[in-house]
Protein backbone atom coordinates (compact mmCIF):
# COMPACT_ATOMS: atom_id res chain seq x y z
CA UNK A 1 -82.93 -41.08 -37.06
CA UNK A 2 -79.48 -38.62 -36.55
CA UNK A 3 -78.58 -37.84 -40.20
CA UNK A 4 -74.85 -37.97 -41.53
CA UNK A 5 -72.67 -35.01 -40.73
CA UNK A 6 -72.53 -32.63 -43.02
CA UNK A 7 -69.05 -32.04 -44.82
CA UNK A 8 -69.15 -28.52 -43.69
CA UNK A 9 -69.78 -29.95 -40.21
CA UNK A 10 -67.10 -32.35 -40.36
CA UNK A 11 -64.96 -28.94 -41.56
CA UNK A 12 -65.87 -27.13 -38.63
CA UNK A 13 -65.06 -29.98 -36.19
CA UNK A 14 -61.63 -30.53 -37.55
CA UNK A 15 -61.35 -27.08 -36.47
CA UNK A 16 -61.95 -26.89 -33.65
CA UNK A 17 -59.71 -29.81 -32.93
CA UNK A 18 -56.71 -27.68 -34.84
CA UNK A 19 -57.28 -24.60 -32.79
CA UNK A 20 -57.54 -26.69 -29.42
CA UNK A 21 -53.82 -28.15 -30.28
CA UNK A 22 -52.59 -25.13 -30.92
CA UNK A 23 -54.24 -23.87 -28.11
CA UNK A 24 -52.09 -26.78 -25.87
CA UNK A 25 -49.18 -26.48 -27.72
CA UNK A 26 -49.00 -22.70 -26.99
CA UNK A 27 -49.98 -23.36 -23.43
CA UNK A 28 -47.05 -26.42 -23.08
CA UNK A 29 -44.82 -23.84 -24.80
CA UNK A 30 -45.34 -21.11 -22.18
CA UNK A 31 -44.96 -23.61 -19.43
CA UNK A 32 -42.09 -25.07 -20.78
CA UNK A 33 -40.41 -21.84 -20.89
CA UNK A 34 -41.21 -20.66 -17.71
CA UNK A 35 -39.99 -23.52 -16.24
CA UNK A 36 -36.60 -23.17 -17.88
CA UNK A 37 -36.61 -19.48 -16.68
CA UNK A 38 -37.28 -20.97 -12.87
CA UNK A 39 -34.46 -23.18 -13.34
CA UNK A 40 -31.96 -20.43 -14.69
CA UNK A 41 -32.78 -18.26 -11.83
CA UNK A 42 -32.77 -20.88 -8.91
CA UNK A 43 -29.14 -21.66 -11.14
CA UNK A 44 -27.86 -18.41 -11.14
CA UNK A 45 -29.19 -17.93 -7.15
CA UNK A 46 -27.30 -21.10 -6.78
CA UNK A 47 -24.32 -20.11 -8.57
CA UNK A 48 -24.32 -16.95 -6.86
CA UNK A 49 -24.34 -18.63 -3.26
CA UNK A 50 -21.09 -20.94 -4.24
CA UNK A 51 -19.33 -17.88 -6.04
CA UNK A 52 -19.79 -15.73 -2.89
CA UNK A 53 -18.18 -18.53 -0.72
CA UNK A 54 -15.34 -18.89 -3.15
CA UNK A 55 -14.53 -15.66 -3.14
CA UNK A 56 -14.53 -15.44 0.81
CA UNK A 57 -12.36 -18.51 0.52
CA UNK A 58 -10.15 -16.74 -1.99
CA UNK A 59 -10.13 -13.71 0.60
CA UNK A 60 -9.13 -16.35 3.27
CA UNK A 61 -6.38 -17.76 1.38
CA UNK A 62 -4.74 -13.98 0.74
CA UNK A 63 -5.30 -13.29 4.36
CA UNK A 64 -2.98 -16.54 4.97
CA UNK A 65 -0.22 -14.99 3.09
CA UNK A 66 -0.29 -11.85 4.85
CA UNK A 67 0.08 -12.85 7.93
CA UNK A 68 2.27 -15.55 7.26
CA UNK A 69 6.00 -14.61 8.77
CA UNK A 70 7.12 -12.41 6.65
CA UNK A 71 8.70 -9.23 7.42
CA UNK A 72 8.61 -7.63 3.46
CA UNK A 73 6.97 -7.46 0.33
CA UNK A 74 8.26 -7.22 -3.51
CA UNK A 75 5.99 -6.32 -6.31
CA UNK A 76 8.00 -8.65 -9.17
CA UNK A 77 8.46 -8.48 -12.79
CA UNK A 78 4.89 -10.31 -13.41
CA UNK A 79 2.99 -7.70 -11.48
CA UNK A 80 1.98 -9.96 -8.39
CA UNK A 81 3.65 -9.52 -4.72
CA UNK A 82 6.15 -12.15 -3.02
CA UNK A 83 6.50 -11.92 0.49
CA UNK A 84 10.08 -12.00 2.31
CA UNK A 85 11.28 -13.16 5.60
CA UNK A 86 13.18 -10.68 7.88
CA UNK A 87 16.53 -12.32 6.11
CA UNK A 88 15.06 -11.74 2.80
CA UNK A 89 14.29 -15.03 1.42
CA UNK A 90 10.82 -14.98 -0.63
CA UNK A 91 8.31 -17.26 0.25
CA UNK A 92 6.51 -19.45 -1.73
CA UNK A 93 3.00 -18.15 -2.68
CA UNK A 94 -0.13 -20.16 -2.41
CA UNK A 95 -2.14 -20.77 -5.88
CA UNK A 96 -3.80 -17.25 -6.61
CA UNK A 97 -4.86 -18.25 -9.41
CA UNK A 98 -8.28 -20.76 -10.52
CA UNK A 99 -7.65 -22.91 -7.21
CA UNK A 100 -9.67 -25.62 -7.32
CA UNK A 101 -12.13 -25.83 -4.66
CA UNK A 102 -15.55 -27.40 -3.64
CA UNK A 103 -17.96 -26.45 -5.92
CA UNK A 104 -15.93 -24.57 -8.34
CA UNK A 105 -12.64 -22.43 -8.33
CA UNK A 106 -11.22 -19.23 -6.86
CA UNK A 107 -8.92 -16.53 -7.76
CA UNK A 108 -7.44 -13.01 -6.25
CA UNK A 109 -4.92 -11.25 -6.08
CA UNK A 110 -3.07 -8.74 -3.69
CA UNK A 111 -1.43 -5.47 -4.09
CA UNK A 112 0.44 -3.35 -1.30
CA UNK A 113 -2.05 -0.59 -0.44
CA UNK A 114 1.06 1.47 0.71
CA UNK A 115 2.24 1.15 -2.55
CA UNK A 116 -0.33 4.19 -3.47
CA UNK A 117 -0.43 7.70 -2.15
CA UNK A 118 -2.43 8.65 0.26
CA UNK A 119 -4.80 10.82 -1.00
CA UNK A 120 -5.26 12.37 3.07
CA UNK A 121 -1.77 13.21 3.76
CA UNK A 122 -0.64 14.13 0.49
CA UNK A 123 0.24 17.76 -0.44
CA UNK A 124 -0.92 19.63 -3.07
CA UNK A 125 1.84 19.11 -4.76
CA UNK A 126 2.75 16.02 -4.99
CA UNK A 127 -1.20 15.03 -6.18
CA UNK A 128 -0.47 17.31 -8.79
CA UNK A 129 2.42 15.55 -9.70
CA UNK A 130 0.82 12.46 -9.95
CA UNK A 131 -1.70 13.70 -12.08
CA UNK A 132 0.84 14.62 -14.36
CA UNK A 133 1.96 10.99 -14.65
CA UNK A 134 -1.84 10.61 -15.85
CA UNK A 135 -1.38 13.12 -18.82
CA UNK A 136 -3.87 15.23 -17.64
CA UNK A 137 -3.64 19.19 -18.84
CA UNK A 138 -3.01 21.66 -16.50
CA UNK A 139 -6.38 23.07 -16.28
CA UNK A 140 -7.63 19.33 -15.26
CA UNK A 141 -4.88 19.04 -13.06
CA UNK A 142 -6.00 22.65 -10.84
CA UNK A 143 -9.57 21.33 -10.69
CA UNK A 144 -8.81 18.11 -8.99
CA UNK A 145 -6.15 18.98 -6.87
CA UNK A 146 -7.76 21.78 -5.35
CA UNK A 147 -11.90 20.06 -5.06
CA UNK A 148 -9.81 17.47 -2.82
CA UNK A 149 -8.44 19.85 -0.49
CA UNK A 150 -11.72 21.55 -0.49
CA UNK A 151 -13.89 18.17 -0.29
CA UNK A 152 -11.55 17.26 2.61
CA UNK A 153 -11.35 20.44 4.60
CA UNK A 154 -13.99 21.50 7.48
CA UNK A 155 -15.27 24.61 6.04
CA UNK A 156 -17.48 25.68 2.99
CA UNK A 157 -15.00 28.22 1.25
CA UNK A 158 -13.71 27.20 -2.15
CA UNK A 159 -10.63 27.34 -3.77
CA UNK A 160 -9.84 29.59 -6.51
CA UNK A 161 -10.47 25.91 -8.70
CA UNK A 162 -12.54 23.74 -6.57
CA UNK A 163 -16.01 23.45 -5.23
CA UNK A 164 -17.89 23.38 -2.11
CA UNK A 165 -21.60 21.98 -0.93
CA UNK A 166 -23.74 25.28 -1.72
CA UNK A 167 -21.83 26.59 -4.64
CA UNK A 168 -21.56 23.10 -6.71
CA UNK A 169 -22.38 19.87 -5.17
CA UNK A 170 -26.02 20.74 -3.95
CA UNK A 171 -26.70 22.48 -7.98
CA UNK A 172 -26.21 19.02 -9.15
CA UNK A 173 -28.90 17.18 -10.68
CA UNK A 174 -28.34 14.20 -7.63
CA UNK A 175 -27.21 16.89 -5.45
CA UNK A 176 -25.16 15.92 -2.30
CA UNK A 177 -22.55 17.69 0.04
CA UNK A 178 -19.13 17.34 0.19
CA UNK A 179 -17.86 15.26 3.27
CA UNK A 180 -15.60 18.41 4.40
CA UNK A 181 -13.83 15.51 6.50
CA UNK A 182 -10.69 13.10 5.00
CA UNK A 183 -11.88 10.71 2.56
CA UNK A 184 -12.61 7.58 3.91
CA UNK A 185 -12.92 5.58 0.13
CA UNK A 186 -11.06 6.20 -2.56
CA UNK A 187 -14.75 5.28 -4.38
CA UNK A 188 -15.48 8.89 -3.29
CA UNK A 189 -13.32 10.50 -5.47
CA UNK A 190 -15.92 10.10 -8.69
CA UNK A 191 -17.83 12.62 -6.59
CA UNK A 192 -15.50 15.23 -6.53
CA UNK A 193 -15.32 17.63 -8.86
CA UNK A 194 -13.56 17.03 -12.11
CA UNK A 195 -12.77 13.46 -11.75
CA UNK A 196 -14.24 11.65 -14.31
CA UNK A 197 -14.70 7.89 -14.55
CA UNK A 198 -11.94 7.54 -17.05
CA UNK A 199 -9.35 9.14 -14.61
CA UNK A 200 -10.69 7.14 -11.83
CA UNK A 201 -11.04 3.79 -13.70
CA UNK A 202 -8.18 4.30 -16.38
CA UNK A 203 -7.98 4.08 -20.08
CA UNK A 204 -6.22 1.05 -22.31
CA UNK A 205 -3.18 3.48 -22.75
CA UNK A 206 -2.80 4.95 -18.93
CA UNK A 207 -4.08 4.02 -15.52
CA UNK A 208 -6.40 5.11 -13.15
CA UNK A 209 -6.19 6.81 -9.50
CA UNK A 210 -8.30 3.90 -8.18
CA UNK A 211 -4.96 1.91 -8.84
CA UNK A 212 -2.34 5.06 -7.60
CA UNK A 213 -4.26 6.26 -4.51
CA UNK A 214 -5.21 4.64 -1.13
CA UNK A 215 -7.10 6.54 2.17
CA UNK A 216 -6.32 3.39 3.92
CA UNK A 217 -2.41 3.70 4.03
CA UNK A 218 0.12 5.04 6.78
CA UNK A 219 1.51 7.45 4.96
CA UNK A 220 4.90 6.84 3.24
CA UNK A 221 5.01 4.97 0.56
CA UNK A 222 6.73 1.43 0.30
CA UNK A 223 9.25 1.49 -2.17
CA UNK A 224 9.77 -2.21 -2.48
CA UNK A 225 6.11 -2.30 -4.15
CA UNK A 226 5.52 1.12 -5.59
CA UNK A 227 5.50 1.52 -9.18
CA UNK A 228 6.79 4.32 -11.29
CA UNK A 229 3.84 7.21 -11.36
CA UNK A 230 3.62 6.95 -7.62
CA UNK A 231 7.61 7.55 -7.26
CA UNK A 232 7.36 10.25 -9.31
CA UNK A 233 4.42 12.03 -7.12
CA UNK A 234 6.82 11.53 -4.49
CA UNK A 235 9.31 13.83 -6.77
CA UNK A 236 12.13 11.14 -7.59
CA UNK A 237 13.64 11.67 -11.03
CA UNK A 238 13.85 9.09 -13.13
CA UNK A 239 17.45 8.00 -12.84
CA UNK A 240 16.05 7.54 -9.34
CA UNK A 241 13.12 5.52 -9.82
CA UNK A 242 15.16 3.29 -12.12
CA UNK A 243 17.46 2.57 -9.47
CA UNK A 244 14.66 1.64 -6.68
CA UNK A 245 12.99 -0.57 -9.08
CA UNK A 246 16.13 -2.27 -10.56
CA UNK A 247 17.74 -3.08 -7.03
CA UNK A 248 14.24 -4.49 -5.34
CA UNK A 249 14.29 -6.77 -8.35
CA UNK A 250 17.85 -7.82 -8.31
CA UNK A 251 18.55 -7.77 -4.74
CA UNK A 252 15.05 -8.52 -3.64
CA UNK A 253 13.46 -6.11 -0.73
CA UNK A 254 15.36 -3.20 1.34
CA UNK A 255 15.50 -3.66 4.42
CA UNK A 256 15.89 0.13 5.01
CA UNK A 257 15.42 3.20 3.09
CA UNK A 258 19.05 4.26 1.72
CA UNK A 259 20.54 7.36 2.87
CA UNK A 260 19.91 9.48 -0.38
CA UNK A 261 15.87 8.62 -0.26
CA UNK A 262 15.66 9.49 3.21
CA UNK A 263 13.32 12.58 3.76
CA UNK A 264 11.30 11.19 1.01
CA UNK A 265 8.33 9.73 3.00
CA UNK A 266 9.11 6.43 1.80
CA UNK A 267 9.22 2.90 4.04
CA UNK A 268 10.42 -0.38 3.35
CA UNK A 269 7.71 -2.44 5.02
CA UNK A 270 3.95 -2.14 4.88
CA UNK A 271 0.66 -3.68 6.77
CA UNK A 272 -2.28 -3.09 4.62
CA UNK A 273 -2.69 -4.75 1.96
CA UNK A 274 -5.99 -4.83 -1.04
CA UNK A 275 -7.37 -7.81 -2.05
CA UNK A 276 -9.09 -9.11 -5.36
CA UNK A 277 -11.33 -11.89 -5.07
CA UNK A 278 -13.43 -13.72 -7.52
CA UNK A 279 -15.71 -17.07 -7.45
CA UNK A 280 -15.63 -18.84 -10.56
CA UNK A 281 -18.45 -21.82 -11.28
CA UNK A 282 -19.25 -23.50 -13.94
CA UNK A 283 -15.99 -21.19 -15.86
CA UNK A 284 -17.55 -18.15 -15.53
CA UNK A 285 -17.31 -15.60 -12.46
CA UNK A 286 -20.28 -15.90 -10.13
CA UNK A 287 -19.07 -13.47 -7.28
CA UNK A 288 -16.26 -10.70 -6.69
CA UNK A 289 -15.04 -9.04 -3.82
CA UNK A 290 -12.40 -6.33 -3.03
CA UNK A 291 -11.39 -6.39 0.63
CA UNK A 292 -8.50 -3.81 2.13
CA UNK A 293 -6.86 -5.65 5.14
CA UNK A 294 -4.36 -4.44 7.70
CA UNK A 295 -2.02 -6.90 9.51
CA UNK A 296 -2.37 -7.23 13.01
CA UNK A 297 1.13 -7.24 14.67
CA UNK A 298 0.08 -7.24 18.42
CA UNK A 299 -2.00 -10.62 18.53
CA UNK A 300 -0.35 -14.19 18.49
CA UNK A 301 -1.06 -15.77 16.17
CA UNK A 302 -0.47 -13.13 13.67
CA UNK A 303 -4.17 -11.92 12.32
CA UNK A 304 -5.94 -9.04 10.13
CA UNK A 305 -8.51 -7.01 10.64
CA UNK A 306 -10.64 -6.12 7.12
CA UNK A 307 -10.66 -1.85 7.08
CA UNK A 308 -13.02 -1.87 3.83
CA UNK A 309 -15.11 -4.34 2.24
CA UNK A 310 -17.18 -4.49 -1.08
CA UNK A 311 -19.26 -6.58 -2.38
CA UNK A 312 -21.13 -9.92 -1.30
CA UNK A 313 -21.57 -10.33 2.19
């Protein structure tokens, strides 16, 4: 005959019983949140996908402005670009901005990459200049300007302020060698020698030389888009620069470079062009890409060719 459970027995049992609940619940717990982990990632995968289309969409719709007919371009009062016809009548811009689109929206912008100096055919003095615009001190000003002309030229010799392979770039912690070739990125110039993130990137109160220069451009400078610091490089005074900027804005585009600027390496007209892109789902970005284009003049119809790309592919 079984005898009666104890009460300590009955103790024990209940538990056991306790410990295997909190045994599942720990176990449902941890599957549970790996499960919502699995679904965040195959989200944000997903996300990622749709964003990266978006923004190639984006990058299709600025590619339709560009080589739309348009014979000039005007950067306007609110910062963005309107092209012109060869008669100088603006034409209407397609939505740049939160497009709606399959799957989500898109936005980008474009700026005139001949707006910026050229950081390859520039002289000395005029990057100099343009550093000035930046607020930089002297001493910062000798350091940069002469690292590029010694990061760009063929040999290993340094300038009296800049810096070669053997004699800086190789003592570096990451060492590496200067390209002693032209830049073919602007993103190379945080590896030159005394350009710091903050004067490549900008500050709140000034900004940057990834927004002044360009290694992509022809070579003059398009005054119908170029803003003040880059006129300035190009050693206008401001009287001068007031002038440009007033009568693009009132008049809308030249259609030539007026007598007195002539001999400043300015143009009127430009083919390359930056663009901005971003893929927005579910209101928050998912994808960005910066593309530099160049306007194909000789094929019909009109078409670009990308020159630099970054980001997803």
């Amino acid at each position: 005959m079984t005898s009666a459970p104890t009460k300590n027995e009955r103790g024990f049992a209940l538990l056991i019983v306790l410990l295997v609940l909190a045994l599942v619940a720990v176990l449902g717990a941890e599957f549970a949140y790996s499960m919502r982990l699995e679904a965040s990632a195959v989200r944000a995968y997903k996300n990622g996908i749709i964003g990266s289309h978006l923004a190639e969409t984006a990058l299709e719709q600025a590619i339709r402005e560009i080589v739309a007919d348009a014979a000039f371009v005007v950067e306007e009062d609110d910062g963005l670009v309107t092209f012109y016809t060869t008669d100088r009548r603006p034409l209407p811009r397609l939505r740049r901005e939160k497009a709606e689109f399959g799957g989500g929206r898109y936005s980008y912008r474009i700026t005139d990459e001949e707006a910026r100096l050229n950081i390859n055919s520039s002289p000395p003095d005029r990057i100099d200049r343009l550093l000035q615009t930046l607020g930089l001190e002297r001493e910062v000003r000798d350091t940069i300007v002469d690292s590029i002309q010694d990061w760009r030229d063929p040999n290993e010799e340094h300038r009296a302020n800049g810096a070669e392979s053997d004699d800086y770039y190789l003592k570096l912690p990451v060492p590496y060698r200067a390209r002693n070739a032209n830049i073919e990125s602007i993103t190379e110039l945080l590896q030159i020698k005394g350009i710091t993130a903050a004067i490549y990137n900008g500050t709140k109160d000034r900004p940057g030389l990834a927004t002044l220069v360009t290694a992509r451009g022809s070579g003059p400078v398009n005054m119908n888009t170029a803003g003040s610091a880059v006129l300035s490089a190009l050693g206008l005074s401001n009287a001068e620069i007031i002038e440009i900027v007033q009568g693009r804005h009132n008049a809308g585009p030249f259609a030539s470079v007026p007598g007195k600027f002539g001999g400043r390496n300015m143009s009127v007209a430009t083919r390359t062009f930056r663009i901005e892109a971003e893929g927005i789902v579910d209101e928050r970005v998912a994808a960005r890409l910066t593309a530099i284009v160049q306007k194909r003049t000789d094929s019909d119809p009109p078409s670009a060719v990308v020159l630099e790309w970054s980001g997803p592919r």
